[in-house]
C-alpha atoms as a PDB file:
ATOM      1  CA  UNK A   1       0.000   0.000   0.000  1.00  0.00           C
ATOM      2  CA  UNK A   2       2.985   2.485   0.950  1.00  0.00           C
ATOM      3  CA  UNK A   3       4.462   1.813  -2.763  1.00  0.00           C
ATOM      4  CA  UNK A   4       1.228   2.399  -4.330  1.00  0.00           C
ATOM      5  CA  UNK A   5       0.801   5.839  -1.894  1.00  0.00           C
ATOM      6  CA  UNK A   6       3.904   7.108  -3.480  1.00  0.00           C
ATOM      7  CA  UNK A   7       3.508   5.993  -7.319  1.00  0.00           C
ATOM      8  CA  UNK A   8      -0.288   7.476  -7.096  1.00  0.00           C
ATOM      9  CA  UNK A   9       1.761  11.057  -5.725  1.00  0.00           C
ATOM     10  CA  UNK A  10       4.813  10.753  -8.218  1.00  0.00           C
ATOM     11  CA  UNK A  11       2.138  10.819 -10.752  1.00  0.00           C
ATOM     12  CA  UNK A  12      -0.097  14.012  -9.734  1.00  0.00           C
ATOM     13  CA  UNK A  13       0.261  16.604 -12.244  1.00  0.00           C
ATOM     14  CA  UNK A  14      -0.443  19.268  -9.757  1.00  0.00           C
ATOM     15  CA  UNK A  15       1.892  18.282  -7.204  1.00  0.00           C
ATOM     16  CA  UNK A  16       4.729  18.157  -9.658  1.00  0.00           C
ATOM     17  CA  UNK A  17       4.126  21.337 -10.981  1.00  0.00           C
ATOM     18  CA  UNK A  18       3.766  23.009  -7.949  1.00  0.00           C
ATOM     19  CA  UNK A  19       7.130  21.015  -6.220  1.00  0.00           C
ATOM     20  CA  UNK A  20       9.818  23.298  -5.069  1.00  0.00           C
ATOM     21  CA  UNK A  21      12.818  24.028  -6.878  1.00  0.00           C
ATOM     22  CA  UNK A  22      15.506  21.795  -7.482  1.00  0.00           C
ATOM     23  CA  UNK A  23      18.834  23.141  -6.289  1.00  0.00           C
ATOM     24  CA  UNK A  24      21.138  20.596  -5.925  1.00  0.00           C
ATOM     25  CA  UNK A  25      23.602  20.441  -8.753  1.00  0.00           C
ATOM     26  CA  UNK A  26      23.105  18.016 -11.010  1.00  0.00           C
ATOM     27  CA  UNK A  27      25.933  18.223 -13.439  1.00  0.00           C
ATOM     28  CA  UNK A  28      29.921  18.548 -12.339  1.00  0.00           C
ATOM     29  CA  UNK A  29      30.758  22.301 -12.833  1.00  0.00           C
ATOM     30  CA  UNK A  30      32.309  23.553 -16.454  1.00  0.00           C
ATOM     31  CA  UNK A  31      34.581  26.600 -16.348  1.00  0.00           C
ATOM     32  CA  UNK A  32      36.863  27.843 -18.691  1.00  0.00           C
ATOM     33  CA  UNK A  33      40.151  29.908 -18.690  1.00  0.00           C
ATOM     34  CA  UNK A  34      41.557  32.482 -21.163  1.00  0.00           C
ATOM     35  CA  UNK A  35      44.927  32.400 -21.614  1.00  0.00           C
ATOM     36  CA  UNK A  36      45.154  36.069 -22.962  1.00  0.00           C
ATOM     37  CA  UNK A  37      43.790  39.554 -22.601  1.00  0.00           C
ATOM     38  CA  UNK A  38      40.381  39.917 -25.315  1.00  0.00           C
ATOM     39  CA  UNK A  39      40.325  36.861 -26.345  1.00  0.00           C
ATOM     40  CA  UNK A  40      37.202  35.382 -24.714  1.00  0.00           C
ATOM     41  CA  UNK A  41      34.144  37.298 -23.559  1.00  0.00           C
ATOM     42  CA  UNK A  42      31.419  37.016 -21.353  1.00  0.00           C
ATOM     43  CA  UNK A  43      28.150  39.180 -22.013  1.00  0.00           C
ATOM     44  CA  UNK A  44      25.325  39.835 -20.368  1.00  0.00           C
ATOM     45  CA  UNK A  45      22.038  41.665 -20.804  1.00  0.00           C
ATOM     46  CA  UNK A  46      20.400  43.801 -17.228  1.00  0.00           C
ATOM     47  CA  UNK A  47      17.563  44.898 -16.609  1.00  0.00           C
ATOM     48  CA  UNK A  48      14.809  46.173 -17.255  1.00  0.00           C
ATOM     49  CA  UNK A  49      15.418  49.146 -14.693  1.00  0.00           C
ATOM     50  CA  UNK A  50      13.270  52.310 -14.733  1.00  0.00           C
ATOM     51  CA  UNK A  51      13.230  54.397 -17.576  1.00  0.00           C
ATOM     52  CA  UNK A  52      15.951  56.694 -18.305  1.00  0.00           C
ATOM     53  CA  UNK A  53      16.956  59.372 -20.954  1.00  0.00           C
ATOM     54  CA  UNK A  54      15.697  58.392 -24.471  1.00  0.00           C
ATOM     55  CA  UNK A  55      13.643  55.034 -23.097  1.00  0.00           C
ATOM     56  CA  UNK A  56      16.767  53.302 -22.145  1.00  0.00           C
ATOM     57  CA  UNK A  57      16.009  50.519 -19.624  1.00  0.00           C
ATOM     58  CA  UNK A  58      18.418  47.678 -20.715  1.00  0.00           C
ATOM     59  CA  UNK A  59      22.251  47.609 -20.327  1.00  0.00           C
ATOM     60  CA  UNK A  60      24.508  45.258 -22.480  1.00  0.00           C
ATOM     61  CA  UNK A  61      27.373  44.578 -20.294  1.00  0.00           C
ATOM     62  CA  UNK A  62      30.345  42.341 -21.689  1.00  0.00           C
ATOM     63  CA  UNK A  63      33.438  41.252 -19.285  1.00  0.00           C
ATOM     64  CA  UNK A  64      36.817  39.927 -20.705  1.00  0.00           C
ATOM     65  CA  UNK A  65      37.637  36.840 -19.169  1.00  0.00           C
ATOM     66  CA  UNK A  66      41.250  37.221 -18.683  1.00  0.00           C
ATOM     67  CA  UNK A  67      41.408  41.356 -16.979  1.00  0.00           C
ATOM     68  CA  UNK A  68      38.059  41.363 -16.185  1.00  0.00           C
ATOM     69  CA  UNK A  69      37.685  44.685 -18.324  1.00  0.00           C
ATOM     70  CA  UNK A  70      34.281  46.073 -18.496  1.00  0.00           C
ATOM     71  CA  UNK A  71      32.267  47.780 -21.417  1.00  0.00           C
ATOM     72  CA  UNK A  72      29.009  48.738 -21.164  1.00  0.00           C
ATOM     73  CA  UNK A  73      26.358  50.335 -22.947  1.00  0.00           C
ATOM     74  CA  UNK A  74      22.686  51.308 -21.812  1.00  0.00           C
ATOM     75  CA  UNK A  75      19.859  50.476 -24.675  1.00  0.00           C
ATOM     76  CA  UNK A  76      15.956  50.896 -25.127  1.00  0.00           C
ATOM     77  CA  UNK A  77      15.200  47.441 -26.105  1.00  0.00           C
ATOM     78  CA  UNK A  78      17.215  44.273 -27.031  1.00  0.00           C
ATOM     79  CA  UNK A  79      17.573  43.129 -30.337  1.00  0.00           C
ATOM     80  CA  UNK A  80      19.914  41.455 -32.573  1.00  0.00           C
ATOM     81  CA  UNK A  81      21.113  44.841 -34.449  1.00  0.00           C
ATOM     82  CA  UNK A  82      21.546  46.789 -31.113  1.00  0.00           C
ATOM     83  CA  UNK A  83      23.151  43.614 -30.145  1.00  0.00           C
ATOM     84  CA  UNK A  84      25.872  42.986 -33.452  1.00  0.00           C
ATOM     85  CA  UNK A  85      26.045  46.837 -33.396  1.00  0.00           C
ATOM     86  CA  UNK A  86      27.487  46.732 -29.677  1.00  0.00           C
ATOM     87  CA  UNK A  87      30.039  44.024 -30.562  1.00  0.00           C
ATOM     88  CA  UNK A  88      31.513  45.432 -33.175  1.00  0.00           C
ATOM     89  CA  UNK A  89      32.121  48.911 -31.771  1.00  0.00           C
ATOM     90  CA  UNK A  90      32.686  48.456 -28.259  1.00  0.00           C
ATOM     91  CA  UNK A  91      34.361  44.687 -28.513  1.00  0.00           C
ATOM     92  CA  UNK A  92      35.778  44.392 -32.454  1.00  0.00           C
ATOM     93  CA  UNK A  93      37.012  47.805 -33.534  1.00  0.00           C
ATOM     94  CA  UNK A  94      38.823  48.191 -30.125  1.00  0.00           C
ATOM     95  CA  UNK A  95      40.218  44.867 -28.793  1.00  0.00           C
ATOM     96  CA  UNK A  96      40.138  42.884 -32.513  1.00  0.00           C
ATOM     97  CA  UNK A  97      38.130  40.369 -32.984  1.00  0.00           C
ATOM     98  CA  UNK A  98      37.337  37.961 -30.236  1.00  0.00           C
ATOM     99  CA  UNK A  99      37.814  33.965 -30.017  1.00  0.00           C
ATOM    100  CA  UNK A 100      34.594  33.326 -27.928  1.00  0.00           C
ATOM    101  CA  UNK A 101      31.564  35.729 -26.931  1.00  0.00           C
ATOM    102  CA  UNK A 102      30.134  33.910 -23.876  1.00  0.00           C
ATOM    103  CA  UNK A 103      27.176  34.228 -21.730  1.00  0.00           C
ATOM    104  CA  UNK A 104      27.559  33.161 -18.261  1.00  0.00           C
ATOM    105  CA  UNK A 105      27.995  34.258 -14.503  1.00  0.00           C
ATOM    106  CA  UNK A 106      31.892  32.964 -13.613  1.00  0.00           C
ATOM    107  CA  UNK A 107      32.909  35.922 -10.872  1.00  0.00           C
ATOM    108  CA  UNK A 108      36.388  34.808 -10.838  1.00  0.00           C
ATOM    109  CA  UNK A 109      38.911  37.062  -9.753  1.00  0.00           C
ATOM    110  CA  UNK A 110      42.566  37.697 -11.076  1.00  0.00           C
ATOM    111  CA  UNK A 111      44.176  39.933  -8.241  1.00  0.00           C
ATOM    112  CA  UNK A 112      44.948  42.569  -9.824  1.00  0.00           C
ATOM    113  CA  UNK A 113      42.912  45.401 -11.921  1.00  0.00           C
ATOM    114  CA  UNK A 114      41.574  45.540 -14.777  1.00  0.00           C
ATOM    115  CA  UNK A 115      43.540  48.423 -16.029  1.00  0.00           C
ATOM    116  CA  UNK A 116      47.004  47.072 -14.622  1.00  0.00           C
ATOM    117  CA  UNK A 117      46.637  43.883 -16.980  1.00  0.00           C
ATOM    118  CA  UNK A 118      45.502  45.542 -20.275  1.00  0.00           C
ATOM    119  CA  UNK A 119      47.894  48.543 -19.620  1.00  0.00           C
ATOM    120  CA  UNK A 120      50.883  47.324 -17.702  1.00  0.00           C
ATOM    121  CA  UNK A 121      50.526  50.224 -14.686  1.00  0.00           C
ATOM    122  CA  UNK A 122      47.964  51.282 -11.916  1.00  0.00           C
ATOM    123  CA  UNK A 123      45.472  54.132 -12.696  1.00  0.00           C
ATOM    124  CA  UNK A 124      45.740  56.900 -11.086  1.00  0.00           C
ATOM    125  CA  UNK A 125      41.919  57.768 -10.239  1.00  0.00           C
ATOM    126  CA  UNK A 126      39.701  61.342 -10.087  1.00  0.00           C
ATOM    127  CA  UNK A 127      39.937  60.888  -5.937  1.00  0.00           C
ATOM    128  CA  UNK A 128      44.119  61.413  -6.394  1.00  0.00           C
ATOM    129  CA  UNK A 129      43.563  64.689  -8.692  1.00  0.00           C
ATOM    130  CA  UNK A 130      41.712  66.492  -6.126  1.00  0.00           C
ATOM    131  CA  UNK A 131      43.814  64.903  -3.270  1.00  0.00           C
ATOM    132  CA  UNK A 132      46.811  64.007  -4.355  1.00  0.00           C
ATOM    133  CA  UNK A 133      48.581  60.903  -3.467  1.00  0.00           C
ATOM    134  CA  UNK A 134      51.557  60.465  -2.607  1.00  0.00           C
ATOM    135  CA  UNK A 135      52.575  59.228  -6.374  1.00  0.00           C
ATOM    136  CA  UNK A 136      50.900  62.119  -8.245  1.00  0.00           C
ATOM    137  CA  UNK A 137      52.880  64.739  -5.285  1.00  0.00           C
ATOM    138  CA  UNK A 138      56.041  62.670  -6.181  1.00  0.00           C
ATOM    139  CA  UNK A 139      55.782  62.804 -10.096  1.00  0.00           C
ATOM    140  CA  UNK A 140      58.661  62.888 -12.293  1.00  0.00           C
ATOM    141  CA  UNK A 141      58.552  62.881 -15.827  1.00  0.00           C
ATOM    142  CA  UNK A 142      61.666  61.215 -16.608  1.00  0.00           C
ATOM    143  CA  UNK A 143      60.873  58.563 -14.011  1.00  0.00           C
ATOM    144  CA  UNK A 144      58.043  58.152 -15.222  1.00  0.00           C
ATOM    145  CA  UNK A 145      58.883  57.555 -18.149  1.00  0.00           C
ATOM    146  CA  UNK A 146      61.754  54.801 -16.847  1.00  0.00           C
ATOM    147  CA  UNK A 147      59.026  52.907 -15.252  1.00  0.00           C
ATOM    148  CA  UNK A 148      56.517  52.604 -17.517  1.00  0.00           C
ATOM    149  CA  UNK A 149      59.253  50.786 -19.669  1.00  0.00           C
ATOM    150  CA  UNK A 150      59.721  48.943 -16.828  1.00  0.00           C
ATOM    151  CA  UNK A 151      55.880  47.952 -16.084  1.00  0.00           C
ATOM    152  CA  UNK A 152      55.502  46.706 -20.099  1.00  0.00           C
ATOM    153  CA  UNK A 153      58.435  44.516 -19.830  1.00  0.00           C
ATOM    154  CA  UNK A 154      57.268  43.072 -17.247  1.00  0.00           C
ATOM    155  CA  UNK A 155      53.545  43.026 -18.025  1.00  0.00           C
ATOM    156  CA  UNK A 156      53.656  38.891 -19.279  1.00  0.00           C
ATOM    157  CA  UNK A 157      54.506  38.007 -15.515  1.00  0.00           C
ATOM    158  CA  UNK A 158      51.816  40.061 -14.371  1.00  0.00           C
ATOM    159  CA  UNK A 159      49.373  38.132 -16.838  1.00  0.00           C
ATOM    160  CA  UNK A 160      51.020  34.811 -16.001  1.00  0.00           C
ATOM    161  CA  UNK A 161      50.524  35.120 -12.087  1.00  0.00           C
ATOM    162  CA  UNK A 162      46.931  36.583 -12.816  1.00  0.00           C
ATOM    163  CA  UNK A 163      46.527  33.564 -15.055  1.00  0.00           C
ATOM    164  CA  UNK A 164      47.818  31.193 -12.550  1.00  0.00           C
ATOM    165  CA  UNK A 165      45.854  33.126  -9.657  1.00  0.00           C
ATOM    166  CA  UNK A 166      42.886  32.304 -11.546  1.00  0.00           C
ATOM    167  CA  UNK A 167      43.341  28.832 -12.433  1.00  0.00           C
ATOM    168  CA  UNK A 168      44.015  28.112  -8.509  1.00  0.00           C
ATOM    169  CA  UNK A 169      40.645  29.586  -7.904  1.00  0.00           C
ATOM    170  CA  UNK A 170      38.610  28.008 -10.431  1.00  0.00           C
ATOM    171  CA  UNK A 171      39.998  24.646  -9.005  1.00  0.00           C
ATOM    172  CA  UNK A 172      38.971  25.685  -5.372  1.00  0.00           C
ATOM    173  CA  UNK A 173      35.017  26.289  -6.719  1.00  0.00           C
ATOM    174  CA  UNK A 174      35.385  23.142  -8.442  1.00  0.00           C
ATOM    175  CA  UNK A 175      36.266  20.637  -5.599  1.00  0.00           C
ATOM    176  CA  UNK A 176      33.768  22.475  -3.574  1.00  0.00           C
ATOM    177  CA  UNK A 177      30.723  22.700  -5.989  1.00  0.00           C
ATOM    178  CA  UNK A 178      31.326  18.965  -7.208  1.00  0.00           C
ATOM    179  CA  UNK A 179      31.137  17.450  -4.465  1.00  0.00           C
ATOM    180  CA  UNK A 180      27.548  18.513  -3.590  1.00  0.00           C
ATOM    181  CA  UNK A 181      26.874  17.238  -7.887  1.00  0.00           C
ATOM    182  CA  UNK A 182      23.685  14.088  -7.542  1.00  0.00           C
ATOM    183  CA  UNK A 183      23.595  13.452 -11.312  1.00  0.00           C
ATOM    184  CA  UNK A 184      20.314  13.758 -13.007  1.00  0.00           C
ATOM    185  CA  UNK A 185      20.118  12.930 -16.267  1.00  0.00           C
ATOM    186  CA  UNK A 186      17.711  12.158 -19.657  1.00  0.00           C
ATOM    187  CA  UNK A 187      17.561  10.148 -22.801  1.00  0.00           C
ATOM    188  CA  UNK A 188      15.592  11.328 -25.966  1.00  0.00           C
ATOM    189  CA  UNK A 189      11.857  10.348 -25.636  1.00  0.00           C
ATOM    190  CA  UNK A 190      11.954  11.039 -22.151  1.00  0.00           C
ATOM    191  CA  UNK A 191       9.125  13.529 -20.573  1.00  0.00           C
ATOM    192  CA  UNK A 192      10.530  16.581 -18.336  1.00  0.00           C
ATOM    193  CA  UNK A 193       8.824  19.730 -16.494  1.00  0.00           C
ATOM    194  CA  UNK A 194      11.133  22.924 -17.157  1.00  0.00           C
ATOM    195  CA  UNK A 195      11.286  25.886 -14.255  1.00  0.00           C
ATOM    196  CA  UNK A 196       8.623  28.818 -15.135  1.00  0.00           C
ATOM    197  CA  UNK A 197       9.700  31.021 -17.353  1.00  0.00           C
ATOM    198  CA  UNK A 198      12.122  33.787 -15.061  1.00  0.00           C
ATOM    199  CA  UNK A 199      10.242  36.910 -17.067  1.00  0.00           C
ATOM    200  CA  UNK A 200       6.709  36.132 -16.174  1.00  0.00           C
ATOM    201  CA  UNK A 201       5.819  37.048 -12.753  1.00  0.00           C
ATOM    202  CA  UNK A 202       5.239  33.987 -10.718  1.00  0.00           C
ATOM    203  CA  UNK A 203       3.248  34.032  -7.384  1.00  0.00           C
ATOM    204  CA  UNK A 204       2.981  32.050  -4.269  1.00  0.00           C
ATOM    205  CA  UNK A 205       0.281  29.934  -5.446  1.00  0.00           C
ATOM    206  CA  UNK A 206       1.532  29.536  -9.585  1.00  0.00           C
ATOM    207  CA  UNK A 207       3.135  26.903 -10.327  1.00  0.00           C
ATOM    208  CA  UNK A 208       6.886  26.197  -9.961  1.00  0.00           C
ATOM    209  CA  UNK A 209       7.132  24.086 -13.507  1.00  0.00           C
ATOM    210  CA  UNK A 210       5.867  24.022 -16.793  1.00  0.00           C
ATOM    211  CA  UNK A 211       5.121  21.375 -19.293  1.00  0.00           C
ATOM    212  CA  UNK A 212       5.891  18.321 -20.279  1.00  0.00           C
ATOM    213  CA  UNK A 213       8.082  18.715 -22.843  1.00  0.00           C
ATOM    214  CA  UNK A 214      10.005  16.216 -24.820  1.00  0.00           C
ATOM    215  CA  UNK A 215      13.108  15.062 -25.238  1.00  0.00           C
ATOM    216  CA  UNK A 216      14.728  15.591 -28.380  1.00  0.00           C
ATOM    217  CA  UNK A 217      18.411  15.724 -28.548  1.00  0.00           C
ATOM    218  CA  UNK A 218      21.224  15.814 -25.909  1.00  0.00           C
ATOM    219  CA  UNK A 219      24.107  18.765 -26.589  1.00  0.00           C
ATOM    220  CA  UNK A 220      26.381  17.972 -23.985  1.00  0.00           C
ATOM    221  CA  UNK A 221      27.818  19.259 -20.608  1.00  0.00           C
ATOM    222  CA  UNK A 222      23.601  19.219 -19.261  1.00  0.00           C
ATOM    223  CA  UNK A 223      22.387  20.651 -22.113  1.00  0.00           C
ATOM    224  CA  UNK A 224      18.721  19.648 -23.852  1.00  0.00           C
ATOM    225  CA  UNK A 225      16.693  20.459 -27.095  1.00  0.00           C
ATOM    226  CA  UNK A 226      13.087  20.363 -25.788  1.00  0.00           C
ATOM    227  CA  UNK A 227       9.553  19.976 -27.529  1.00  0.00           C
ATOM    228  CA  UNK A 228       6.043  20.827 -27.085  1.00  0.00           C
ATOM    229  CA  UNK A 229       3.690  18.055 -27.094  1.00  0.00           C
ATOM    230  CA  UNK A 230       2.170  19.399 -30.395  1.00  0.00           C
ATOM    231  CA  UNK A 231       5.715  18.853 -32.025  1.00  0.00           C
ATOM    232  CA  UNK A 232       7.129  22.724 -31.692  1.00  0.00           C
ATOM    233  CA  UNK A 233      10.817  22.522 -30.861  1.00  0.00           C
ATOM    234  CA  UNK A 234      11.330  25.221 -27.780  1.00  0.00           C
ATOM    235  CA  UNK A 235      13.801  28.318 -29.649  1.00  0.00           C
ATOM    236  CA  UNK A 236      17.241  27.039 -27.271  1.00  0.00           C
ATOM    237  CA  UNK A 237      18.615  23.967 -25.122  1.00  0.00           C
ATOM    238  CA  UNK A 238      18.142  24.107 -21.875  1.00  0.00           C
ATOM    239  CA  UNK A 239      20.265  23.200 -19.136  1.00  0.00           C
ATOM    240  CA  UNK A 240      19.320  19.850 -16.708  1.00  0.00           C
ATOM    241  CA  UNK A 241      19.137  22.464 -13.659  1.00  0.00           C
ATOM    242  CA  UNK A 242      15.707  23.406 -15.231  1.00  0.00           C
ATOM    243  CA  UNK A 243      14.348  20.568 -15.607  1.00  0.00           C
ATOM    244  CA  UNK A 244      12.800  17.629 -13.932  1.00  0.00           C
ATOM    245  CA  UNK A 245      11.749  13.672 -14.782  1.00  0.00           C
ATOM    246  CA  UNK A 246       7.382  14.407 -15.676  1.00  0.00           C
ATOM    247  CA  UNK A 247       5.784  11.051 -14.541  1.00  0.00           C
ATOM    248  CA  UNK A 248       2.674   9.532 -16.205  1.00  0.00           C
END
C-alpha cells in the first residue's frame, strides 16, 4: 500500500508542478580559462530598470575573461542589431576580434585590476587629482617615463601570475561545488517539467514548472533540445538544472 501511496503522488500533475525548486547540482561544474587579454568574452544583458533618458532601460554589459575589463552600454530594447552593433564597436574595432563571446555568470577574480593587466601600470583615479597621493605629489617625468618601460616589460609576468591566480581559484570552486553534484540525467523520448519562465511574474500559489516537454536531442555538458507536445521545438537547449523527470 505504501508503494502504491507514493507511485499514485509521483504521478499528480499538480503536485509536480507546484514542487519546489531543485537546487542541488546536477551536473559537475564547467569553467573555462583564457589564456590572454580579449580573447574570450562574457556578455550579459540587465535589466529592465526604470526608464531613463531616451527610453533606455536595458544595459549590455560584456566582461573579458582574462582582466576582467568592463564595457558597457545602456539600450531601449534588445535586439539582434543593437546587439551585433554593440560588438563590433565596443568589442571588435577596439580589442580585434574575439575567439569566444560567452554568456555566463563565472565571478572569478585575477588579483589585480583591470587596467594594470591591459595597460601594464595602476590608474591613477579622479579621488588622487583632487587629493593628491603620494605618487601624483612625487611625479617625475623622466621617471616616469623609466618605469613605464619597466611595467611593459614586465607586463607577461603580471598576466602569467593573474593567469595562474585564476586557475588556482577556479579549481577551489570546483572541488567544492562537485562534491555537492547528484547526477540527473535524460535520454531522448523522455518527458521533463522545465522551471517557469524567469520573465513572467510567478506568485505564491503559480506553479513552480511548466510542461511536459520532450526530449529531443542531448548537446552535452547538461544541455537539452526540448519539444512541445504538439511537435514545436522550444527556440534554445536548456540546461538539466531546469528541468525535472514528468511522470505519467
Amino acid at each position: 500500500m505504501k508503494q502504491d501511496a507514493i507511485r499514485l503522488v509521483s504521478k499528480c500533475e499538480r503536485c509536480q508542478k507546484h514542487s519546489s525548486p531543485i537546487y542541488q547540482p546536477a551536473e559537475p561544474l564547467t569553467t573555462m580559462l583564457s589564456p590572454a587579454p580579449f580573447m574570450q568574452w562574457r556578455m550579459d544583458i540587465v535589466g529592465p530598470f526604470p526608464l531613463a533618458a531616451g527610453q533606455r532601460k536595458f544595459f549590455l554589459v560584456a566582461i573579458d575573461y582574462f582582466t576582467k575589463w568592463v564595457e558597457a552600454e545602456p539600450l531601449a530594447r534588445i535586439t539582434e542589431g543593437e546587439v551585433m552593433k554593440f560588438i563590433w564597436k565596443n568589442i571588435v574595432c577596439r580589442f580585434g576580434i574575439p575567439r569566444e563571446i560567452i554568456s555566463d555568470n563565472d565571478r572569478g577574480s585575477t588579483g589585480e585590476s583591470p587596467f594594470s593587466l591591459v595597460f601594464g601600470t595602476k590608474a591613477i583615479i579622479p579621488a588622487e587629482l583632487g587629493i593628491p597621493s603620494y605618487r601624483v605629489m612625487n611625479f617625475s617625468e623622466e621617471f616616469n617615463e623609466i618605469l613605464l618601460r619597466e611595467n611593459l616589460d614586465l607586463i607577461e609576468e603580471l598576466r602569467e601570475k593573474a593567469f595562474l591566480r585564476m586557475q588556482r581559484y577556479k579549481n577551489i570552486m570546483i572541488n567544492s561545488y562537485n562534491k555537492r553534484v547528484k547526477t540527473r540525467s535524460f535520454q531522448v523520448g523522455d518527458l521533463v517539467l522545465r522551471r517557469a519562465d524567469a520573465l513572467k511574474p510567478v506568485g505564491k500559489l503559480d506553479p513552480v514548472w511548466e510542461g511536459p516537454y520532450k526530449i529531443t536531442g542531448i548537446i552535452g555538458k547538461g544541455a537539452y533540445e526540448l519539444e512541445v507536445p504538439e511537435g514545436r521545438p522550444l527556440p534554445r537547449p536548456w540546461n538539466v538544472h531546469n528541468l525535472k523527470k514528468y511522470f505519467t
